[in-house]
C-alpha atoms as a PDB file:
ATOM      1  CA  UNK A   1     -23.568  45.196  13.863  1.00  0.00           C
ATOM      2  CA  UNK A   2     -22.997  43.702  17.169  1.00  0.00           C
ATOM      3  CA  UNK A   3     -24.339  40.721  19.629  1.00  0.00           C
ATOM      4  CA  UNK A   4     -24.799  41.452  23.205  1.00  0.00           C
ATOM      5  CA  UNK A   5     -24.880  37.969  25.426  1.00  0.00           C
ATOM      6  CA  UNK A   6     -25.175  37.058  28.667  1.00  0.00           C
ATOM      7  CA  UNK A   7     -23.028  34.130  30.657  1.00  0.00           C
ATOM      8  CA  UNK A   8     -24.595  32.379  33.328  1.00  0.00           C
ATOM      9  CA  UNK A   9     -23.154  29.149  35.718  1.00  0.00           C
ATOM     10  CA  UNK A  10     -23.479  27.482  38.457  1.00  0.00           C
ATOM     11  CA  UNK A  11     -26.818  29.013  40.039  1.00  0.00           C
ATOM     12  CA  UNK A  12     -26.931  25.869  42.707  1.00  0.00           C
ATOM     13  CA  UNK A  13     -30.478  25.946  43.217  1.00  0.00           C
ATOM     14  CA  UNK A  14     -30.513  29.896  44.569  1.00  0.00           C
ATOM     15  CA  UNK A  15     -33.514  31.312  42.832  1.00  0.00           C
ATOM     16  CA  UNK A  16     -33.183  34.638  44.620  1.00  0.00           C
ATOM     17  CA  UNK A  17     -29.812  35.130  42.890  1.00  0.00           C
ATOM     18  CA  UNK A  18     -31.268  33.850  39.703  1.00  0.00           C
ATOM     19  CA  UNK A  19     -33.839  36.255  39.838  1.00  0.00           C
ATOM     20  CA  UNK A  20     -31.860  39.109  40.546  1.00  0.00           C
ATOM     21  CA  UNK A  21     -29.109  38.696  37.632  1.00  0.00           C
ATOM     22  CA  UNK A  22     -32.394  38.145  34.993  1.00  0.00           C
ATOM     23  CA  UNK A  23     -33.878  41.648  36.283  1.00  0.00           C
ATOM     24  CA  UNK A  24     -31.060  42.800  35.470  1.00  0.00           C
ATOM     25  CA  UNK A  25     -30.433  41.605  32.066  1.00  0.00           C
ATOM     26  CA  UNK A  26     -34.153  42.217  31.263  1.00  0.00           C
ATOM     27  CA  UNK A  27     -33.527  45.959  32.333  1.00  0.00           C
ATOM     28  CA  UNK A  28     -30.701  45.953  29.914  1.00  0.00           C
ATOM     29  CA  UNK A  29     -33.108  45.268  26.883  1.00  0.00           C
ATOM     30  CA  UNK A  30     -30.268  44.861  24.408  1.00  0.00           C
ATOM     31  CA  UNK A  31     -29.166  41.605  25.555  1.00  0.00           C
ATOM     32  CA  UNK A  32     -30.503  38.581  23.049  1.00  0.00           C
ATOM     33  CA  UNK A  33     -29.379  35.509  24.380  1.00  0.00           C
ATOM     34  CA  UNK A  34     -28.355  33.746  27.764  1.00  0.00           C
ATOM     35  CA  UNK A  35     -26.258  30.991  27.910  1.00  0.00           C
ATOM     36  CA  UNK A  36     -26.380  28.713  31.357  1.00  0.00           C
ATOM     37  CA  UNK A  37     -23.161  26.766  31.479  1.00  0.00           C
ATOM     38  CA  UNK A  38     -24.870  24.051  33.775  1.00  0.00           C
ATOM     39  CA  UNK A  39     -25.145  23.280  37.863  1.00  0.00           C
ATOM     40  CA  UNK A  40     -28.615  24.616  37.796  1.00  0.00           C
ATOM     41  CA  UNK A  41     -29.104  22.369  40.257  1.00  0.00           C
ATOM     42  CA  UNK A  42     -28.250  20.960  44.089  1.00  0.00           C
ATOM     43  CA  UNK A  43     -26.386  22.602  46.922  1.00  0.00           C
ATOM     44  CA  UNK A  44     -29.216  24.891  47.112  1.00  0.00           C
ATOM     45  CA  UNK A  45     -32.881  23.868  47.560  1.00  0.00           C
ATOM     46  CA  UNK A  46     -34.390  26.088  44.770  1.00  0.00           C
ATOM     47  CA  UNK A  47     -33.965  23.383  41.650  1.00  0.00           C
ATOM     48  CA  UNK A  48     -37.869  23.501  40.838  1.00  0.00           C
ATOM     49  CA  UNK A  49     -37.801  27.295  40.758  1.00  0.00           C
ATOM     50  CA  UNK A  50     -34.547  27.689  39.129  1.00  0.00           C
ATOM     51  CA  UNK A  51     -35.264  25.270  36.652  1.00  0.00           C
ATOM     52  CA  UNK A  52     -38.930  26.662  36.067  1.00  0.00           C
ATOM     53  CA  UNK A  53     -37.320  29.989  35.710  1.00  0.00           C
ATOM     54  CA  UNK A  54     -34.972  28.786  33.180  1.00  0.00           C
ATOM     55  CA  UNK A  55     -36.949  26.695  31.016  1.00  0.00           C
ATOM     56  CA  UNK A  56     -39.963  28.945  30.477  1.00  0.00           C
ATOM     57  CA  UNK A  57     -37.573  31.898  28.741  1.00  0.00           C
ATOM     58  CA  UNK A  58     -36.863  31.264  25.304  1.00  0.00           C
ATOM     59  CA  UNK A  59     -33.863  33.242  25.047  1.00  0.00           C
ATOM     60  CA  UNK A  60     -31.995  31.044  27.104  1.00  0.00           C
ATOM     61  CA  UNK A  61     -29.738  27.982  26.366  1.00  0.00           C
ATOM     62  CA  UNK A  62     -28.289  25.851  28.657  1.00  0.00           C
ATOM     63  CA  UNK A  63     -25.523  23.382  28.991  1.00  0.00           C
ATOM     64  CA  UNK A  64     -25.594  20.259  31.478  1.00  0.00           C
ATOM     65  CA  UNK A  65     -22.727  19.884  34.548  1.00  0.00           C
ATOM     66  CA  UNK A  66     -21.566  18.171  36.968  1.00  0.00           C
ATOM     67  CA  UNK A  67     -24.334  17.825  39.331  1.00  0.00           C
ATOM     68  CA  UNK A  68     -26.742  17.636  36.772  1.00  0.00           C
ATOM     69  CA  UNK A  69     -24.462  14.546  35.791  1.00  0.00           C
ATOM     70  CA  UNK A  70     -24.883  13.094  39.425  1.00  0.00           C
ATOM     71  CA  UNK A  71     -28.477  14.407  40.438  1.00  0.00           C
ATOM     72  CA  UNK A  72     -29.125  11.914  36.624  1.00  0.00           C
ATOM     73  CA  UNK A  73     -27.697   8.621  37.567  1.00  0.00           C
ATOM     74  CA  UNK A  74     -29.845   8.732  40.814  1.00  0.00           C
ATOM     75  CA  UNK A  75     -32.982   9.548  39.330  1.00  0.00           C
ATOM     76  CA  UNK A  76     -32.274   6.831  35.892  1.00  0.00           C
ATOM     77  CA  UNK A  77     -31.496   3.881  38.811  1.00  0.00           C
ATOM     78  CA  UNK A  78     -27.488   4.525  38.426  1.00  0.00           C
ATOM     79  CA  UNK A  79     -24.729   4.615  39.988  1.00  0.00           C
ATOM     80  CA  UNK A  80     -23.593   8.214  40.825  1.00  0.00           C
ATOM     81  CA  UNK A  81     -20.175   9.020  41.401  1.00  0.00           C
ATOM     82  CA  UNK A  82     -21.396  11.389  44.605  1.00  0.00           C
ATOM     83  CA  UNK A  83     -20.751   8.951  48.047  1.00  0.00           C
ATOM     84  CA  UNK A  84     -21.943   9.804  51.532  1.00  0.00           C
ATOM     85  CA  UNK A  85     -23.615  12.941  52.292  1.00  0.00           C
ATOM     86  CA  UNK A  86     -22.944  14.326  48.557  1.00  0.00           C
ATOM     87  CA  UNK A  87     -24.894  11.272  47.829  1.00  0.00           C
ATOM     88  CA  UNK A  88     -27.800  11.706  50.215  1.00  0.00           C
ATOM     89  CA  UNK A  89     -28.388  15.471  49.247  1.00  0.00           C
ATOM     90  CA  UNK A  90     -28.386  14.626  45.826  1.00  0.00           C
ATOM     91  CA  UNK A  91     -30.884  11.816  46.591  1.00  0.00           C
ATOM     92  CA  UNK A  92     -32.871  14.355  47.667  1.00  0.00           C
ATOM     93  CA  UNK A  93     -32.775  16.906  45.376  1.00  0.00           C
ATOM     94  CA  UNK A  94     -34.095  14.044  42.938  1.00  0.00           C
ATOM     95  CA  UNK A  95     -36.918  13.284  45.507  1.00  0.00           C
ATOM     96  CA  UNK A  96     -38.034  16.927  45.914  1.00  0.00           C
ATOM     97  CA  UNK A  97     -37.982  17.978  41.347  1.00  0.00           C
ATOM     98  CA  UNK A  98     -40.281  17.736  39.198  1.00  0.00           C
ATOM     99  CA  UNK A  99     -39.824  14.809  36.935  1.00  0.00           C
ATOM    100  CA  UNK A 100     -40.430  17.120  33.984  1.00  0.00           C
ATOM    101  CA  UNK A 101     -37.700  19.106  34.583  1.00  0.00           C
ATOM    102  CA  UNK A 102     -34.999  15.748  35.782  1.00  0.00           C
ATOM    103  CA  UNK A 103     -36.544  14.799  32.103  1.00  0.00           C
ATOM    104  CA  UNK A 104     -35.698  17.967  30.493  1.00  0.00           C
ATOM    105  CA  UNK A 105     -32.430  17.584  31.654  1.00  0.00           C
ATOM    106  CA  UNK A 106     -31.566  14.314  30.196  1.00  0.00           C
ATOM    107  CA  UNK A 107     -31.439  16.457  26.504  1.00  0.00           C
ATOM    108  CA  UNK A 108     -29.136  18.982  27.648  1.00  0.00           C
ATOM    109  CA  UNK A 109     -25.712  18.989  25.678  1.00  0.00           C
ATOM    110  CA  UNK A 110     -22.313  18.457  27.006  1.00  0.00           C
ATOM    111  CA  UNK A 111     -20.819  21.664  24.876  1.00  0.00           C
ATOM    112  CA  UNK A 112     -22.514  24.155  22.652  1.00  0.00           C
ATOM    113  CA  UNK A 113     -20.580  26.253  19.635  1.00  0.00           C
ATOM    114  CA  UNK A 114     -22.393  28.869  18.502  1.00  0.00           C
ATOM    115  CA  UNK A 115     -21.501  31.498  16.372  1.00  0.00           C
ATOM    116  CA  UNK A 116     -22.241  35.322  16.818  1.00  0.00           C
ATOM    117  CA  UNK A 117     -20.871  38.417  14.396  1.00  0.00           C
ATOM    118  CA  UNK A 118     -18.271  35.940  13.000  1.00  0.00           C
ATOM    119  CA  UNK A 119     -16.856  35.245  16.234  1.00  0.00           C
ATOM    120  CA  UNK A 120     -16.590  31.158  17.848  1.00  0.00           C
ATOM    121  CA  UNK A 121     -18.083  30.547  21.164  1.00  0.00           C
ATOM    122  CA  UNK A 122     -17.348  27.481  23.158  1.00  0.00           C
ATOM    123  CA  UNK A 123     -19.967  27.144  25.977  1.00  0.00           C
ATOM    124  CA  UNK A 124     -19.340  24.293  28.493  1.00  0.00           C
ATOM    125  CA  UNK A 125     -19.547  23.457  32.162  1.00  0.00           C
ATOM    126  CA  UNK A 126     -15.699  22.768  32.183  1.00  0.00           C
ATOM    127  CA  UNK A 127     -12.745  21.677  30.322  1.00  0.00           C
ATOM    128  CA  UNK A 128     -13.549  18.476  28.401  1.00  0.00           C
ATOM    129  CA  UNK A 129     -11.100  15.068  27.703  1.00  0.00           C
ATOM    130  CA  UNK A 130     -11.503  13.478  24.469  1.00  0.00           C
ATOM    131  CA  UNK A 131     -14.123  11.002  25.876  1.00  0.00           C
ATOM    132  CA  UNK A 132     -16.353  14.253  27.234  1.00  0.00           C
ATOM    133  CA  UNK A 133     -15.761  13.468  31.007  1.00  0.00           C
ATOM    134  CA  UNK A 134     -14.817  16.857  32.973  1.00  0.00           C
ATOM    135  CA  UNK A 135     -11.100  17.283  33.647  1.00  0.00           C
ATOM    136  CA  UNK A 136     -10.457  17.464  37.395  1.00  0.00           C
ATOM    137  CA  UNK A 137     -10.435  21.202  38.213  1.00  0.00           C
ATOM    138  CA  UNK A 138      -6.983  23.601  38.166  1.00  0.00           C
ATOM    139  CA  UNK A 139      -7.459  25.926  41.256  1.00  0.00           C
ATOM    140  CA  UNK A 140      -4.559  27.666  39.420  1.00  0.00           C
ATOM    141  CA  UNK A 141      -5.577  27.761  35.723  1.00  0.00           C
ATOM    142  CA  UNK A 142      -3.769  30.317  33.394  1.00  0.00           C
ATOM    143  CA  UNK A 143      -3.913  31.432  29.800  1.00  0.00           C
ATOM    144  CA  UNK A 144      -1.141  29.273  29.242  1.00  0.00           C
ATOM    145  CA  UNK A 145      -2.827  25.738  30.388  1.00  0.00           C
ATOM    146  CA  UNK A 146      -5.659  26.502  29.059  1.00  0.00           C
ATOM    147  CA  UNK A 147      -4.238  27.582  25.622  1.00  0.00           C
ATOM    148  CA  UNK A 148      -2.509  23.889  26.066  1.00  0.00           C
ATOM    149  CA  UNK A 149      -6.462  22.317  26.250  1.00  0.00           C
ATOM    150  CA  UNK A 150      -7.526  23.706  23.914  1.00  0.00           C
ATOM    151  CA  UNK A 151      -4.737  23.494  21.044  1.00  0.00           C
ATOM    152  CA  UNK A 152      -6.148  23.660  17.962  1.00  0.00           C
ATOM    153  CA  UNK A 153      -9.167  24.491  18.723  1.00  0.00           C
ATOM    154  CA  UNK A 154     -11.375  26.980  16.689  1.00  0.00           C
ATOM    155  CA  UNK A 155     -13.185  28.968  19.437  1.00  0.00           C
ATOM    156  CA  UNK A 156     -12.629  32.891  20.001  1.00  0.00           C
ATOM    157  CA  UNK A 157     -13.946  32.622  23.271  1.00  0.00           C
ATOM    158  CA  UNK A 158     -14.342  29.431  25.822  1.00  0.00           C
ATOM    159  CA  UNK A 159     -16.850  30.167  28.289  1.00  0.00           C
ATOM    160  CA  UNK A 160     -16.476  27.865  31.285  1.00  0.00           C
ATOM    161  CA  UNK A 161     -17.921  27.481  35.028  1.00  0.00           C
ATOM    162  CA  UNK A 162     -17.859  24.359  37.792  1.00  0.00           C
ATOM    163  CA  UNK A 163     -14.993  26.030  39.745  1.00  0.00           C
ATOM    164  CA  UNK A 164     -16.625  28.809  41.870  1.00  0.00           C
ATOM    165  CA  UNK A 165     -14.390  32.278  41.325  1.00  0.00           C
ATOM    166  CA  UNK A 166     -14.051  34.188  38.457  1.00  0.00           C
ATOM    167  CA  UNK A 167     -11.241  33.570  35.598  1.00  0.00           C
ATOM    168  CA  UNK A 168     -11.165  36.048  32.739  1.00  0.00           C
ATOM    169  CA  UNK A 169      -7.802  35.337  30.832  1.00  0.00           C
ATOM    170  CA  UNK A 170      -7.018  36.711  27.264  1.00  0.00           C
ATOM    171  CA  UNK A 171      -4.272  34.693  24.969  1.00  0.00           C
ATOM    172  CA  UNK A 172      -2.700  35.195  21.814  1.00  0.00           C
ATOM    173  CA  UNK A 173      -5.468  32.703  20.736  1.00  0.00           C
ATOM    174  CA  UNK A 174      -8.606  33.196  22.614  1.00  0.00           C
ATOM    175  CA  UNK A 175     -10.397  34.693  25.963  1.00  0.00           C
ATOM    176  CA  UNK A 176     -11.552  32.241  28.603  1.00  0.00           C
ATOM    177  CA  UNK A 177     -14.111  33.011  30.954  1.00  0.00           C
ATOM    178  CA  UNK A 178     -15.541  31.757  34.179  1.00  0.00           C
ATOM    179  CA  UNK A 179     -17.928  34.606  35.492  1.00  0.00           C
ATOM    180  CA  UNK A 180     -17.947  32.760  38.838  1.00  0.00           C
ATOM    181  CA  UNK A 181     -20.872  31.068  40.656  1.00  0.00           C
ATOM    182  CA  UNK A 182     -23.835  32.659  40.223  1.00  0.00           C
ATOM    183  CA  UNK A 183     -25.605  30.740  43.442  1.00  0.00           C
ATOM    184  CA  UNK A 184     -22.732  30.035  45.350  1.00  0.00           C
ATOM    185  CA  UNK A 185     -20.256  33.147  46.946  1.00  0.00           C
ATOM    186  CA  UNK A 186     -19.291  34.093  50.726  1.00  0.00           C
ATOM    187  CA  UNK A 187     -21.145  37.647  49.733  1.00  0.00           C
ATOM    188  CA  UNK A 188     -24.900  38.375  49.387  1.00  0.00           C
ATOM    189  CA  UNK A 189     -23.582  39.269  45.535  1.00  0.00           C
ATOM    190  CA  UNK A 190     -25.325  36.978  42.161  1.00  0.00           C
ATOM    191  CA  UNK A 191     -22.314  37.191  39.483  1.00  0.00           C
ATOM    192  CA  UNK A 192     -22.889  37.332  35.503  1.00  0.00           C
ATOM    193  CA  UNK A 193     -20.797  38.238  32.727  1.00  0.00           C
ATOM    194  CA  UNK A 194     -22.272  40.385  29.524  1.00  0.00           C
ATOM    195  CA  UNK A 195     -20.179  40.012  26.213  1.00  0.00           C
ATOM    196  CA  UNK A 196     -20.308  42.186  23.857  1.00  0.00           C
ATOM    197  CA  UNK A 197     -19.762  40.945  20.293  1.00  0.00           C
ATOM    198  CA  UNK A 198     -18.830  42.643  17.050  1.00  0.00           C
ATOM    199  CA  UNK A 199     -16.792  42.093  13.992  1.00  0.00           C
ATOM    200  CA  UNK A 200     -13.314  43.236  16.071  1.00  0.00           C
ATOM    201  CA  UNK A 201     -13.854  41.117  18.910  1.00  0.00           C
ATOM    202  CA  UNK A 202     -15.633  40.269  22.094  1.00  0.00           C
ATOM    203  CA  UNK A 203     -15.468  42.395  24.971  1.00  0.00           C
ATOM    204  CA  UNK A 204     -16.147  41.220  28.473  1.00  0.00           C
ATOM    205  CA  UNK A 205     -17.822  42.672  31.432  1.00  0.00           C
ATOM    206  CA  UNK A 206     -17.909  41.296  34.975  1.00  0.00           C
ATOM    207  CA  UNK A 207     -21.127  41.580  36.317  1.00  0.00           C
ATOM    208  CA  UNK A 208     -22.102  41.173  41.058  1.00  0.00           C
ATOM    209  CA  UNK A 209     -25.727  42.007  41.732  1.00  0.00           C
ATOM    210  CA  UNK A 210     -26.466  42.602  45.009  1.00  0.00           C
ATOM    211  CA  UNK A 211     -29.601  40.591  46.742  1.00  0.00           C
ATOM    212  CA  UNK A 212     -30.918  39.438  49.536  1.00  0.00           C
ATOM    213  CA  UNK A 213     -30.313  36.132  50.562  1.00  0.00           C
ATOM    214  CA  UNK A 214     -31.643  35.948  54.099  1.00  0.00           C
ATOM    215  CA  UNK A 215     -34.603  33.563  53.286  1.00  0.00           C
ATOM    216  CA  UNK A 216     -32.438  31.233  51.332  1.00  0.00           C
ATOM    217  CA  UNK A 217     -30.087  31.135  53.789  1.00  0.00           C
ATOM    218  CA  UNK A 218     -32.628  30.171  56.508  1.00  0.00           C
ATOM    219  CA  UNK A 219     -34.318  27.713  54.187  1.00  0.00           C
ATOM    220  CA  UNK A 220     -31.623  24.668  54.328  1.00  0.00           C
ATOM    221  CA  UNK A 221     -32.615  24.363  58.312  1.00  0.00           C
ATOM    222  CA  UNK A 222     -36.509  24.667  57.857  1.00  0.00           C
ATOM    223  CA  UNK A 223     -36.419  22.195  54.840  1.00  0.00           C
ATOM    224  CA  UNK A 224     -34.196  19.729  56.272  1.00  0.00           C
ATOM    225  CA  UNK A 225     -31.629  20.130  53.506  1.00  0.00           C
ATOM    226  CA  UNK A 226     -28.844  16.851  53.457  1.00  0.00           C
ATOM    227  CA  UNK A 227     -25.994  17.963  54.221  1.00  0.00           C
ATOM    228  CA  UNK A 228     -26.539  21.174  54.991  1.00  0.00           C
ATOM    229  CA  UNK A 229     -24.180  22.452  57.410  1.00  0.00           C
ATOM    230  CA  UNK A 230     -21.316  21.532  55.111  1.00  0.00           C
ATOM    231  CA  UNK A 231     -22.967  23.817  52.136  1.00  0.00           C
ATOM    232  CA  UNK A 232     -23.545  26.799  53.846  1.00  0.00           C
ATOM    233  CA  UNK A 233     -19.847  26.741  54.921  1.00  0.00           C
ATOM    234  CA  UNK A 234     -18.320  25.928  51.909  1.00  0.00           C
ATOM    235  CA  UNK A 235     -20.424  27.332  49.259  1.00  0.00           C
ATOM    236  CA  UNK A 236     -21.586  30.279  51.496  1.00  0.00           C
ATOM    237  CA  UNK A 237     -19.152  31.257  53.741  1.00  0.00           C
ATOM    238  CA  UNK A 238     -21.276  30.470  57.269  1.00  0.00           C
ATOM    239  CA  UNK A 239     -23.668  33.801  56.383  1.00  0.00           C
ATOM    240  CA  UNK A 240     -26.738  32.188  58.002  1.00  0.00           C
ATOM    241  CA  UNK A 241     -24.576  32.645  61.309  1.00  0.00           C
ATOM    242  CA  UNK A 242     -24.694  36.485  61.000  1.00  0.00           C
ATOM    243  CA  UNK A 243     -28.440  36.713  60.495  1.00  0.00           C
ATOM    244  CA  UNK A 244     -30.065  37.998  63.709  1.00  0.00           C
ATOM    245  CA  UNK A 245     -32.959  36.408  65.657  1.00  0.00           C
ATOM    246  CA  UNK A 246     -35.422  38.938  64.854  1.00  0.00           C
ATOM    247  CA  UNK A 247     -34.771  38.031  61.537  1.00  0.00           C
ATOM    248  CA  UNK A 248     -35.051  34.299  61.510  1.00  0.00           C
ATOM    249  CA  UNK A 249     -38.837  35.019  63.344  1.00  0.00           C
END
């Protein structure tokens, strides 16, 4: 017997990526579940799709993050941590969702164990402190750190996003996994992860779809997105700047 899954994070409001990585887990056929280690949301302007898209499959489970954390307090009259222009795009993301979804949200779970074959999986946006707030992030994080978090901890496999690039490290004690940003990369790529699961273990496979991402490139400047010019840059790597005039008409 054997499980095949599928890890999802960080789609940042991209539903072209989205859509691409669930064709092609749907043409797969074999895989049961999909797990969504949170930031559905912001940075892109696609939450209402992505979250639509998300919601009305019921093979997939999802876990909250960071920005669902801050896109939360502003819509439940809080104070988000986010200042400035974080603040403002968030502020709008809030403005421009469904309340539905924002209140679909609110029941999401911080971390998800779940058990498959006999194997422990740990599903959650990041690394956790004892009080459930997000560690800051280790833009250098090894088998040996993370073996240090998680000390004593159960889990075969910890399957993790929030920091963008992909992290596959195997331990004495247990594989962690970021499959990178699904949403967010400097490349017109979508990236997944597929586990497979039986009684001897769990193996991993790295997964970049190719797409087009023209249109959602193009879409922060004809919907006014907050922020904007900072998030293509950083999240996207300035690829709106190589897309021709023809194209933009």
């Amino acid at each position: 017997m054997s499980t095949k899954v599928a890890i999802i994070t960080d789609i940042h409001g991209n539903i072209p990526a989205l859509q691409a990585v669930l064709e092609d887990i749907d043409r797969q056929a074999d895989v049961e579940y999909i797990y969504c280690l949170g930031d559905m949301v912001a940075i892109g302007p696609d939450t209402n799709e992505v979250l639509a898209a998300l919601f009305e499959r019921a093979d997939v489970t999802m876990v909250t993050g960071n920005h669902e954390d801050a896109v939360l307090a502003v819509f439940e009259g809080r104070e988000p941590e986010s200042r400035g222009g974080e603040r403002a795009h968030h502020e709008w993301i809030v403005e421009n969702t469904d309340e539905a979804f924002l209140r679909r949200l609110l029941d999401l779970p911080r971390a998800l164990r779940i058990e498959h074959e006999g194997k422990s999986l740990l599903f959650v946006h990041y690394h956790l402190d004892s009080a459930d707030n997000f560690l800051p992030i280790d833009r250098d994080p090894s088998s040996e750190k993370l073996d240090t978090i998680y000390n004593g901890d159960q889990a075969d496999i910890v399957c993790f996003g929030h920091h963008h690039p992909v992290h596959f490290f195997e331990s004495a004690t247990r594989t962690y996994l970021n499959p990178g940003s699904l949403g967010c990369c400097d490349r017109p790529v979508a990236r997944y992860a597929i586990l497979n699961i039986d009684s001897q273990g769990i193996a991993v496979e790295l997964k970049e779809i190719s797409y087009d991402n023209r249109q959602f490139l193009l879409s922060y400047e004809q919907l006014g997105v907050p922020a904007r010019e900072f998030l293509l840059m950083a999240f996207h790597g300035n690829q709106h700047m190589g897309i021709t005039s023809e194209e933009k008409s």
